[in-house]
C-alpha atoms as a PDB file:
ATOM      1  CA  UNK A   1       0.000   0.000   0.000  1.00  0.00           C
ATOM      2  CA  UNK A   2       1.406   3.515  -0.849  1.00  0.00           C
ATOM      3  CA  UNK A   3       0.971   4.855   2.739  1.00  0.00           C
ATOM      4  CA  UNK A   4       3.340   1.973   3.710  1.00  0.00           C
ATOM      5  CA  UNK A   5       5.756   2.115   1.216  1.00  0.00           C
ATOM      6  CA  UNK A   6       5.830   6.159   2.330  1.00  0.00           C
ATOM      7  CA  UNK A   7       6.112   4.703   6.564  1.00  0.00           C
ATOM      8  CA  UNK A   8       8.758   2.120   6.038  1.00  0.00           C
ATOM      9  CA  UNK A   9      11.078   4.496   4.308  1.00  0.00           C
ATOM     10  CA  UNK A  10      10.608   7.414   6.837  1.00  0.00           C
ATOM     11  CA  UNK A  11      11.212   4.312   9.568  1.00  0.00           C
ATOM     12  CA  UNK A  12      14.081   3.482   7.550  1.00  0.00           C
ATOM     13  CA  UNK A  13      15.644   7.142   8.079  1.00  0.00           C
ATOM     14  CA  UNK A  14      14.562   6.900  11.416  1.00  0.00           C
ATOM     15  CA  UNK A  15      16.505   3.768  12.125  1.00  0.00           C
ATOM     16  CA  UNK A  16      19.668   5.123  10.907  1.00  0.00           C
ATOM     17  CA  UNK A  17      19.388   7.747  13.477  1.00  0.00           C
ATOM     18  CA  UNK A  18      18.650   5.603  16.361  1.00  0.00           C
ATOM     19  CA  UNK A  19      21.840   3.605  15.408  1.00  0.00           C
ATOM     20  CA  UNK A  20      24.196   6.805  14.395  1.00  0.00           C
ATOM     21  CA  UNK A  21      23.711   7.848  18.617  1.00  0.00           C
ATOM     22  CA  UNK A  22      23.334   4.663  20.025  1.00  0.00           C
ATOM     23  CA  UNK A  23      27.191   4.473  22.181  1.00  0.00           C
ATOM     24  CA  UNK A  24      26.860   0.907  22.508  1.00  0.00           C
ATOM     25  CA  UNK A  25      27.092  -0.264  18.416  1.00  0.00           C
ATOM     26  CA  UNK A  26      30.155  -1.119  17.202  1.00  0.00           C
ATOM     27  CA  UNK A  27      31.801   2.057  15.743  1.00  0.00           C
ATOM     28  CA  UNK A  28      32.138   0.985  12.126  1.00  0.00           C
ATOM     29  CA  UNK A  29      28.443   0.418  12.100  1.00  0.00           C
ATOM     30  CA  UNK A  30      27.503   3.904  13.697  1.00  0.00           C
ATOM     31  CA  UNK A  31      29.756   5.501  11.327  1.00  0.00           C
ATOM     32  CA  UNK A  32      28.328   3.521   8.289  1.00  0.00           C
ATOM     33  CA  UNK A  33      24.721   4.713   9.796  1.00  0.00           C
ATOM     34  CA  UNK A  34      25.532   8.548   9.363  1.00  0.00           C
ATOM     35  CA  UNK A  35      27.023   7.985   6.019  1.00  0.00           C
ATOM     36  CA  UNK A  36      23.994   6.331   4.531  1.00  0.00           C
ATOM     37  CA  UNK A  37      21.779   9.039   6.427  1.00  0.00           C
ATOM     38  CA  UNK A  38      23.509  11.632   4.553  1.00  0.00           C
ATOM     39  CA  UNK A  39      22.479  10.110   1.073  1.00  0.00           C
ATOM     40  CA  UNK A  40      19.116   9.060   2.591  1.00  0.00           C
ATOM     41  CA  UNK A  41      15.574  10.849   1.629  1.00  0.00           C
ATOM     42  CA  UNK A  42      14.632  13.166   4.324  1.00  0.00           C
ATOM     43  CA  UNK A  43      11.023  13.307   4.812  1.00  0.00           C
ATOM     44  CA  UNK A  44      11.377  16.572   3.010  1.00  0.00           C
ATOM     45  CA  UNK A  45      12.475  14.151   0.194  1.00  0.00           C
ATOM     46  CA  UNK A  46       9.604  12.071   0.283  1.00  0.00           C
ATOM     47  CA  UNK A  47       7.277  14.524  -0.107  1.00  0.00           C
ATOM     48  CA  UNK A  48       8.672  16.205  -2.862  1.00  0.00           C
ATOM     49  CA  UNK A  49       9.254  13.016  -4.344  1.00  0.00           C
ATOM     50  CA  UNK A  50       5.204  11.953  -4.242  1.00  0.00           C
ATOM     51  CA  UNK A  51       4.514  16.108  -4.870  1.00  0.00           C
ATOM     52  CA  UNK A  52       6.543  15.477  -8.301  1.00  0.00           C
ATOM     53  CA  UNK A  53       5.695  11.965  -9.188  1.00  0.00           C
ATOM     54  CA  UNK A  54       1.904  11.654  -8.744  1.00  0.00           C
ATOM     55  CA  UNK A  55       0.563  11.842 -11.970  1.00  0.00           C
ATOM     56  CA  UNK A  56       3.550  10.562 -13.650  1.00  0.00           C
ATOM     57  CA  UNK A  57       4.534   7.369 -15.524  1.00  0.00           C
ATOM     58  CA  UNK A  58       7.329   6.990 -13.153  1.00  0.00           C
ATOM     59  CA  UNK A  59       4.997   7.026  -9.876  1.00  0.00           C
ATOM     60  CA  UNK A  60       6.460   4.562  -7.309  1.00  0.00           C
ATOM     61  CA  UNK A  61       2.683   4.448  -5.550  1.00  0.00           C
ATOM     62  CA  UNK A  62       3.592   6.034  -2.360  1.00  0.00           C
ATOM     63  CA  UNK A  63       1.231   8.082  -0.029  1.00  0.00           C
ATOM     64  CA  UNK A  64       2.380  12.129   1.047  1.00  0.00           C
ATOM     65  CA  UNK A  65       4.341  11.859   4.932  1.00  0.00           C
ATOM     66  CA  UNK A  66       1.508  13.972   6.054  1.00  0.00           C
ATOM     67  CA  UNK A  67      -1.146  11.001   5.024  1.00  0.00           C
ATOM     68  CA  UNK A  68       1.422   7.691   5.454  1.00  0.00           C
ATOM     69  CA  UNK A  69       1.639   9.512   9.486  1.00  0.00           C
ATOM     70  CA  UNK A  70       0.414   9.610  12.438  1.00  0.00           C
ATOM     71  CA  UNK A  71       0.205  12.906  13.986  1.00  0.00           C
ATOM     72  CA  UNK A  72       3.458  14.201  15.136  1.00  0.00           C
ATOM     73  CA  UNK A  73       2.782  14.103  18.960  1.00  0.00           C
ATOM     74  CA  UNK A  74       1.635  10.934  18.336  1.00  0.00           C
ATOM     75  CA  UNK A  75       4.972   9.550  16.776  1.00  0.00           C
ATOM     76  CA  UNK A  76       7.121   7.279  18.234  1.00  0.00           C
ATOM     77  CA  UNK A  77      10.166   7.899  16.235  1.00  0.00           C
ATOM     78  CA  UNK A  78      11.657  11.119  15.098  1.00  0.00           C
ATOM     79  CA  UNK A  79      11.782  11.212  11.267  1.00  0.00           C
ATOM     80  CA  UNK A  80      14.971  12.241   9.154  1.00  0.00           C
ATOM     81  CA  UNK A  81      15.009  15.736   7.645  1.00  0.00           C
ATOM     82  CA  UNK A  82      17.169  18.484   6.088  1.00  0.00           C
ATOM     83  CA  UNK A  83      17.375  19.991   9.419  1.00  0.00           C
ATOM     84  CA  UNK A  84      19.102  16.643  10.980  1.00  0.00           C
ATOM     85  CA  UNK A  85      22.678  17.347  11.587  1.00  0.00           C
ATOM     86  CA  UNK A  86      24.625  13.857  12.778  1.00  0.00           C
ATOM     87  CA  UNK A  87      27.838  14.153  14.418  1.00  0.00           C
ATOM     88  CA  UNK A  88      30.556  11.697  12.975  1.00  0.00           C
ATOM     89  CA  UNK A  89      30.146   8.704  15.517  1.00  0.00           C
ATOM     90  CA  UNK A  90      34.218   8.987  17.728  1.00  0.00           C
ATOM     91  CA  UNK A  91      34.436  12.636  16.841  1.00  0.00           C
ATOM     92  CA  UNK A  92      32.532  13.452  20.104  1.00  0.00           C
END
């Protein structure tokens, strides 16, 4: 369903947050975290990307952040966005 496909990628972004700050990972993985976050789509992304691609050939089926979501007070997770600076995990 497109309102899935939108919430597992915004979870995905999520995820690599959660592992970026989480001390006890291995290093090498919290380091590979923030370098894949970097490339990631931001939820900024996402919406832009389902803004752009909705009545196009090249639609992927995916629902806007603001429908795939729940409310943000409701939200258990804190989604990736432009504004989402992540240190460089051993630099702190």
């Amino acid at each position: 369903m497109p309102d899935e496909r939108t919430r597992a990628l915004l979870w995905a972004g999520s995820l690599l947050i959660d592992i970026a700050q989480d001390q006890s990972l291995p290093l090498s993985l919290r380091r590979r975290a923030v370098t894949i976050a970097r490339h990631f789509p931001t939820i900024e992304d996402v919406a832009w990307i389902v803004g752009s691609l909705r009545d196009s050939v090249l639609s992927i089926g995916m629902a806007s952040p603001e429908n795939a979501l729940p409310e943000e007070a409701d939200r258990d997770f804190t989604p990736l966005r432009h504004s989402t600076r992540l240190r460089w995990p051993g630099d702190d």
